[in-house]
C-alpha atoms as a PDB file:
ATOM      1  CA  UNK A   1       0.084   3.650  15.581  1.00  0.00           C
ATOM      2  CA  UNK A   2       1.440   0.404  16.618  1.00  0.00           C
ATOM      3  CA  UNK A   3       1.167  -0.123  20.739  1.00  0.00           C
ATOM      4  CA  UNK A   4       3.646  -2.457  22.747  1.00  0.00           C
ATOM      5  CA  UNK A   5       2.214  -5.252  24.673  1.00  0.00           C
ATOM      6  CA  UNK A   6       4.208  -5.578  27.807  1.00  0.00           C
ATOM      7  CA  UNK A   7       4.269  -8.709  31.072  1.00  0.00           C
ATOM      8  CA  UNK A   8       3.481  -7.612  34.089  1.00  0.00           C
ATOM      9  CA  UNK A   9       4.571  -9.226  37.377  1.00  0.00           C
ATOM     10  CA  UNK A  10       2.311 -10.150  40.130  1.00  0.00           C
ATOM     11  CA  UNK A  11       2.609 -11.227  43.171  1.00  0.00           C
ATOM     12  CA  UNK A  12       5.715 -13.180  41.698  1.00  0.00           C
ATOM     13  CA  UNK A  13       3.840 -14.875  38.658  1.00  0.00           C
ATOM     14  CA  UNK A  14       4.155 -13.252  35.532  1.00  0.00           C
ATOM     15  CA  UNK A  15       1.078 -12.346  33.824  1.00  0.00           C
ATOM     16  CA  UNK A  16       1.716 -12.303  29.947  1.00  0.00           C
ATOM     17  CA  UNK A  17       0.064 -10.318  27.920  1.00  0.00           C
ATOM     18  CA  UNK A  18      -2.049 -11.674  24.405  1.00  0.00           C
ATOM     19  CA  UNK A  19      -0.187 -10.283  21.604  1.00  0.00           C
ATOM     20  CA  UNK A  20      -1.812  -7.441  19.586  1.00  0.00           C
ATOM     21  CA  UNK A  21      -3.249  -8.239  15.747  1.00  0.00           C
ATOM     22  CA  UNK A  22      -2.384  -6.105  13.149  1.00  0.00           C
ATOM     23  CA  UNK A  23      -4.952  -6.582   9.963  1.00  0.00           C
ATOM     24  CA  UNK A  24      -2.919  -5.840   6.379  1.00  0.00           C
ATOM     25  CA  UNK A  25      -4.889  -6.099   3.188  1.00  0.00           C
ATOM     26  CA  UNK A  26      -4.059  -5.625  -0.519  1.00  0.00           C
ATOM     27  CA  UNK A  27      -5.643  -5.849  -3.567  1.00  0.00           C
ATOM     28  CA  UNK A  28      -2.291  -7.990  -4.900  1.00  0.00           C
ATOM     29  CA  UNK A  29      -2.489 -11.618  -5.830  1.00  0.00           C
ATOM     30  CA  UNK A  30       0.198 -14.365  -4.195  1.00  0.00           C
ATOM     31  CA  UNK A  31       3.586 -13.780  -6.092  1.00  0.00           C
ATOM     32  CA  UNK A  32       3.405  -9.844  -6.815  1.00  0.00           C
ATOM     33  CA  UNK A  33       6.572  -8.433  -6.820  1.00  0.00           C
ATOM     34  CA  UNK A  34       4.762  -6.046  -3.710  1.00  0.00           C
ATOM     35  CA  UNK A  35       4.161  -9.007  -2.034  1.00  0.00           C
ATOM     36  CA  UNK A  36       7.418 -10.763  -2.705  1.00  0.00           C
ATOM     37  CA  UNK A  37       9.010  -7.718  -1.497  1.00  0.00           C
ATOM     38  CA  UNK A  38       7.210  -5.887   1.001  1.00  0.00           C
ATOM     39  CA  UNK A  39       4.614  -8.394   2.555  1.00  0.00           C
ATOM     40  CA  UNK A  40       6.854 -11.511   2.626  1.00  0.00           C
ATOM     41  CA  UNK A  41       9.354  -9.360   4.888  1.00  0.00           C
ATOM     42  CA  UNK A  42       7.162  -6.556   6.592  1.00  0.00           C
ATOM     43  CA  UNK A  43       4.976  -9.678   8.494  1.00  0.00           C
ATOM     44  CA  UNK A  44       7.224 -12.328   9.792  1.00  0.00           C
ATOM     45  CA  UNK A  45       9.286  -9.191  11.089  1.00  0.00           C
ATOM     46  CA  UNK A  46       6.170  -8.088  13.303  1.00  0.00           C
ATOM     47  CA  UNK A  47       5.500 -11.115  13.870  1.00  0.00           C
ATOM     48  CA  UNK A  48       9.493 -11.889  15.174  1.00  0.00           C
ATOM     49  CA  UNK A  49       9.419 -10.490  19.204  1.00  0.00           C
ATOM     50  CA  UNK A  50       6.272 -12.368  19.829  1.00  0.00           C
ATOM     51  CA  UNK A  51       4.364  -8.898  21.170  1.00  0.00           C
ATOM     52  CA  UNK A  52       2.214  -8.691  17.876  1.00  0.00           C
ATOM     53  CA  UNK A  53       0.631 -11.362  14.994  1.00  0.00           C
ATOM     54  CA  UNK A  54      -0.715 -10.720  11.948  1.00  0.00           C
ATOM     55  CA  UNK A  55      -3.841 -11.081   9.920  1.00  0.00           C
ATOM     56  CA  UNK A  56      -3.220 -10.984   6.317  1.00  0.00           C
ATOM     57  CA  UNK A  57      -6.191 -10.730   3.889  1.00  0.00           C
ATOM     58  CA  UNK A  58      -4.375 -10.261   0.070  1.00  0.00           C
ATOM     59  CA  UNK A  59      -5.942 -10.696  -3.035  1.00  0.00           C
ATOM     60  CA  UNK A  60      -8.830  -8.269  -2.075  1.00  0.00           C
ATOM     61  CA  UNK A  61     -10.325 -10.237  -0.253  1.00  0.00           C
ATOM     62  CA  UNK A  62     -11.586  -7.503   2.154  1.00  0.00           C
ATOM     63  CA  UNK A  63     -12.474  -5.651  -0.650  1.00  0.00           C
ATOM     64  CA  UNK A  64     -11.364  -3.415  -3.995  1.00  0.00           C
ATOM     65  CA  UNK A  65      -7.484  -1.806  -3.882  1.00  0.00           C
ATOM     66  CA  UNK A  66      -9.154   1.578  -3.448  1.00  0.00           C
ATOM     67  CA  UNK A  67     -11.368   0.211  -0.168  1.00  0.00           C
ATOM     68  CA  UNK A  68      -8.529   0.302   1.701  1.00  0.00           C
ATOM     69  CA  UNK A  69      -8.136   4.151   2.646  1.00  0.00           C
ATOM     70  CA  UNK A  70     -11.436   3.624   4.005  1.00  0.00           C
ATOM     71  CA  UNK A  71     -10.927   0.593   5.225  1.00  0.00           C
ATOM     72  CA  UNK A  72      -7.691   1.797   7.249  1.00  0.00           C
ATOM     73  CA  UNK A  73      -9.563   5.133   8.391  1.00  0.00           C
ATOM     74  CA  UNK A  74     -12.418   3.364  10.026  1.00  0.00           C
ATOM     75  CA  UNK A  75     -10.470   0.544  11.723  1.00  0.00           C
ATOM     76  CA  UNK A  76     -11.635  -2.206   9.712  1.00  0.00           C
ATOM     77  CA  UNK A  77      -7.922  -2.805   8.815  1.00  0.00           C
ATOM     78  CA  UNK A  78      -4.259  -1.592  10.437  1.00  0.00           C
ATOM     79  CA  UNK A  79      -2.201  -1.322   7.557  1.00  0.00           C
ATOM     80  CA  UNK A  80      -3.254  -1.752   3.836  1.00  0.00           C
ATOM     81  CA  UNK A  81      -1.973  -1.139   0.300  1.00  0.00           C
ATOM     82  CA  UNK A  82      -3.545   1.588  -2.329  1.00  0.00           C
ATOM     83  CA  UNK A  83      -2.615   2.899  -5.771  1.00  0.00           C
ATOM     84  CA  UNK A  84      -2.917   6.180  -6.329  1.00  0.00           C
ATOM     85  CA  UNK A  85      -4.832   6.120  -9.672  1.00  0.00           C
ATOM     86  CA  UNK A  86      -6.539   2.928  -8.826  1.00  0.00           C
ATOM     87  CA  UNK A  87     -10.486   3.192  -8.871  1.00  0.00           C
ATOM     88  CA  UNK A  88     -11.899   5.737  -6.166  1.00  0.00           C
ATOM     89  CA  UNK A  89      -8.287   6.601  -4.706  1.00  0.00           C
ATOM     90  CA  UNK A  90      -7.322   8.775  -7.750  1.00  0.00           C
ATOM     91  CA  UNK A  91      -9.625  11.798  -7.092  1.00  0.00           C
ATOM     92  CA  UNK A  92      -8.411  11.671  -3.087  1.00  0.00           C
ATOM     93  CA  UNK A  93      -4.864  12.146  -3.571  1.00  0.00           C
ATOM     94  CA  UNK A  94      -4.312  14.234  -6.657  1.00  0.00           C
ATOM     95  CA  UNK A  95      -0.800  15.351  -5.949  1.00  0.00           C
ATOM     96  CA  UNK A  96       0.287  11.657  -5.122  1.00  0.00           C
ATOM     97  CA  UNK A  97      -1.623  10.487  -8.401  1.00  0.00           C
ATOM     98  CA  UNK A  98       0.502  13.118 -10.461  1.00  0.00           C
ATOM     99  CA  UNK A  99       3.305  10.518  -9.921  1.00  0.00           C
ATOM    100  CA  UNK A 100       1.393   7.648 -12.276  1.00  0.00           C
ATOM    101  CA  UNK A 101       1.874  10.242 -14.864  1.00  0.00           C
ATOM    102  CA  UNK A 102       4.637   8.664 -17.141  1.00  0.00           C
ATOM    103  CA  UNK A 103       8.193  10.013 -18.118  1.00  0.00           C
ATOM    104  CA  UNK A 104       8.219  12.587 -15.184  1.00  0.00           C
ATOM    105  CA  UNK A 105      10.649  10.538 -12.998  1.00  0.00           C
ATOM    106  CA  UNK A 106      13.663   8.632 -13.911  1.00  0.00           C
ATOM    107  CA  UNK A 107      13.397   6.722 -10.236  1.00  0.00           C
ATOM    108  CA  UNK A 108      10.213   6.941  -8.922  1.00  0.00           C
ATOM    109  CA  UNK A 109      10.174   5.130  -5.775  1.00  0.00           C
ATOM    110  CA  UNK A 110      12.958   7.692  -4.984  1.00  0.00           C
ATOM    111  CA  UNK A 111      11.116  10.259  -6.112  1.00  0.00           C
ATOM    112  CA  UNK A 112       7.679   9.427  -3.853  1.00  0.00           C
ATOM    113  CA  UNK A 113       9.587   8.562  -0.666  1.00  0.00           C
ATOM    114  CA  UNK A 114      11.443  11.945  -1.289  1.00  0.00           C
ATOM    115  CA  UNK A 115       8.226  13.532  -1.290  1.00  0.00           C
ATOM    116  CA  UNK A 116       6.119  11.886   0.742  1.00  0.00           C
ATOM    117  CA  UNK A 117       8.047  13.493   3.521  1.00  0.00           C
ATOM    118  CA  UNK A 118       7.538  16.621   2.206  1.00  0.00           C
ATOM    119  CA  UNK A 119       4.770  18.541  -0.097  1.00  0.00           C
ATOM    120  CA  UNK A 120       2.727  14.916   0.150  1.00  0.00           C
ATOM    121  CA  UNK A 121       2.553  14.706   3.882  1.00  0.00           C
ATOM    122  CA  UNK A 122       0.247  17.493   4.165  1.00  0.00           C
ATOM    123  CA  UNK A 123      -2.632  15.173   1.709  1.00  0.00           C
ATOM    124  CA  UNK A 124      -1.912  11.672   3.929  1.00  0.00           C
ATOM    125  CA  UNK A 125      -2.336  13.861   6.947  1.00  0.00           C
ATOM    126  CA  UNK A 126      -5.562  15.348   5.568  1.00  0.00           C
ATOM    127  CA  UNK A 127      -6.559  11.980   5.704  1.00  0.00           C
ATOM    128  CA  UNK A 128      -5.395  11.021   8.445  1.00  0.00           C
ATOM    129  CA  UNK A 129      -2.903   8.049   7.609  1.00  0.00           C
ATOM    130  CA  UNK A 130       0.995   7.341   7.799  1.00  0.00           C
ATOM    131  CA  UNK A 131       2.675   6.147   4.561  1.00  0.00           C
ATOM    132  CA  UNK A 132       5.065   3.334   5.419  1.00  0.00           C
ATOM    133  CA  UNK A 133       6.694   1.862   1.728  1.00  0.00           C
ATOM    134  CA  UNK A 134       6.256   3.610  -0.811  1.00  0.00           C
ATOM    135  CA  UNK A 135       6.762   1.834  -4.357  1.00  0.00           C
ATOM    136  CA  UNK A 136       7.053   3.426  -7.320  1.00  0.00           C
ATOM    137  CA  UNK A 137       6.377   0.714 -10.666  1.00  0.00           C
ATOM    138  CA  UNK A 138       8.540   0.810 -13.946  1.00  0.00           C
ATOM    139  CA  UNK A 139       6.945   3.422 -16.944  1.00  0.00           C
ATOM    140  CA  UNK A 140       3.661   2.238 -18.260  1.00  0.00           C
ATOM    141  CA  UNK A 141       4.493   0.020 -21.219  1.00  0.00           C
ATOM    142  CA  UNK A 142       1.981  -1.208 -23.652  1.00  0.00           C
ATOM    143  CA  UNK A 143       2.325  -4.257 -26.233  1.00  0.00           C
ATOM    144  CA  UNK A 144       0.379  -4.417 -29.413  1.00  0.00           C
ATOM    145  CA  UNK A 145       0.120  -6.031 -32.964  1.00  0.00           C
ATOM    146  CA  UNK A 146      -0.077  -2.193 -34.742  1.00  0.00           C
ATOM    147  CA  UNK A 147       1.607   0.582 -34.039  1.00  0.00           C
ATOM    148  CA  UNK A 148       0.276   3.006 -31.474  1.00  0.00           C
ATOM    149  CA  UNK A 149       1.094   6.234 -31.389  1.00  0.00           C
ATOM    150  CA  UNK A 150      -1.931   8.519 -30.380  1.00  0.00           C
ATOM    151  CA  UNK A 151      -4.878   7.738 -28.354  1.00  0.00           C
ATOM    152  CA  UNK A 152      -6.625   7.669 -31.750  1.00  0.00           C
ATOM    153  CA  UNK A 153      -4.737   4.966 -32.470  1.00  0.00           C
ATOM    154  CA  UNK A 154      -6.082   2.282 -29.826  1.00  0.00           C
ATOM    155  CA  UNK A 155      -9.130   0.170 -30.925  1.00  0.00           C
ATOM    156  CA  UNK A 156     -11.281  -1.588 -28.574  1.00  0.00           C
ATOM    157  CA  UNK A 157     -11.250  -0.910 -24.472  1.00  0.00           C
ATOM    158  CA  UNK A 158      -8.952   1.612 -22.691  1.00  0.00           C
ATOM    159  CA  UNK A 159      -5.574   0.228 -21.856  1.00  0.00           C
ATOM    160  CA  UNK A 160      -3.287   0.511 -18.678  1.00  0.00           C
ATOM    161  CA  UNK A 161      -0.317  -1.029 -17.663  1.00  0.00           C
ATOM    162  CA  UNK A 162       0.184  -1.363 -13.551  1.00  0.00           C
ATOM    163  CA  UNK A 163       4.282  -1.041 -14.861  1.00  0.00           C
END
């Protein structure tokens, strides 16, 4: 919840209030299209009126992408970016995580905003935070030398594209 800080006048001299900090963290580094699009607008627009100023900590630099549920529920930080499949965040919101699956959704930022309204609200409110973007990535794509076709076909460590 974001709180309003307002002047007060007394005795005919204005008192002004400090402006409130917001901490945002992500896991992203500088140049991200997240960043680029959500970050790079999101903060100087707090920031406009004055009333509120920012504290931005990317790169994880407060700590792993899937920190920041915690992170956010404790106070530690205001607002902060997760993935839903990304390290300790993908057994806490298994219906959002369903999304990462690929070839279910032809738009899937459209498709998790839709729903994040709706049959997702009830898991952010179980824990007790308020999703405010929600980006959905292009289909996980993966590059190689040899065809790959099956599981069986990959060689060497597991693979994952962030889309």
């Amino acid at each position: 919840m974001l709180a309003t800080a307002t002047a007060f006048g007394l005795g005919g001299v204005a008192a002004v209030a400090e402006p409130i900090t917001l901490k945002i963290a992500d896991s992203l580094p500088s140049g991200h299209l997240i960043n680029e699009t959500i970050m790079n607008v999101m903060i100087p627009a707090l920031e406009d009126s004055g009333e509120l100023t920012v504290e931005y900590f990317p790169a994880a630099q407060l700590g792993a992408a899937g920190e920041n549920l915690d992170f956010g529920r404790s106070g530690v930080i205001d607002i902060g970016y997760f993935a839903p499949g990304c390290g300790s965040m993908a057994g806490r919101v298994p219906a959002t995580n369903a999304l990462t699956l690929p070839g279910l959704f032809s738009s899937s930022t459209q498709a998790y905003m839709e729903l994040a309204e709706g049959s997702l609200k009830q898991e952010y409110d179980k824990l007790g935070i308020r999703l405010l973007v929600g980006v959905g990535t292009s289909p996980y794509q993966v590059f190689s030398k040899k065809e790959v076709r099956l599981p069986d076909d990959i060689v060497g460590p597991q693979m994952r594209a962030a889309g």
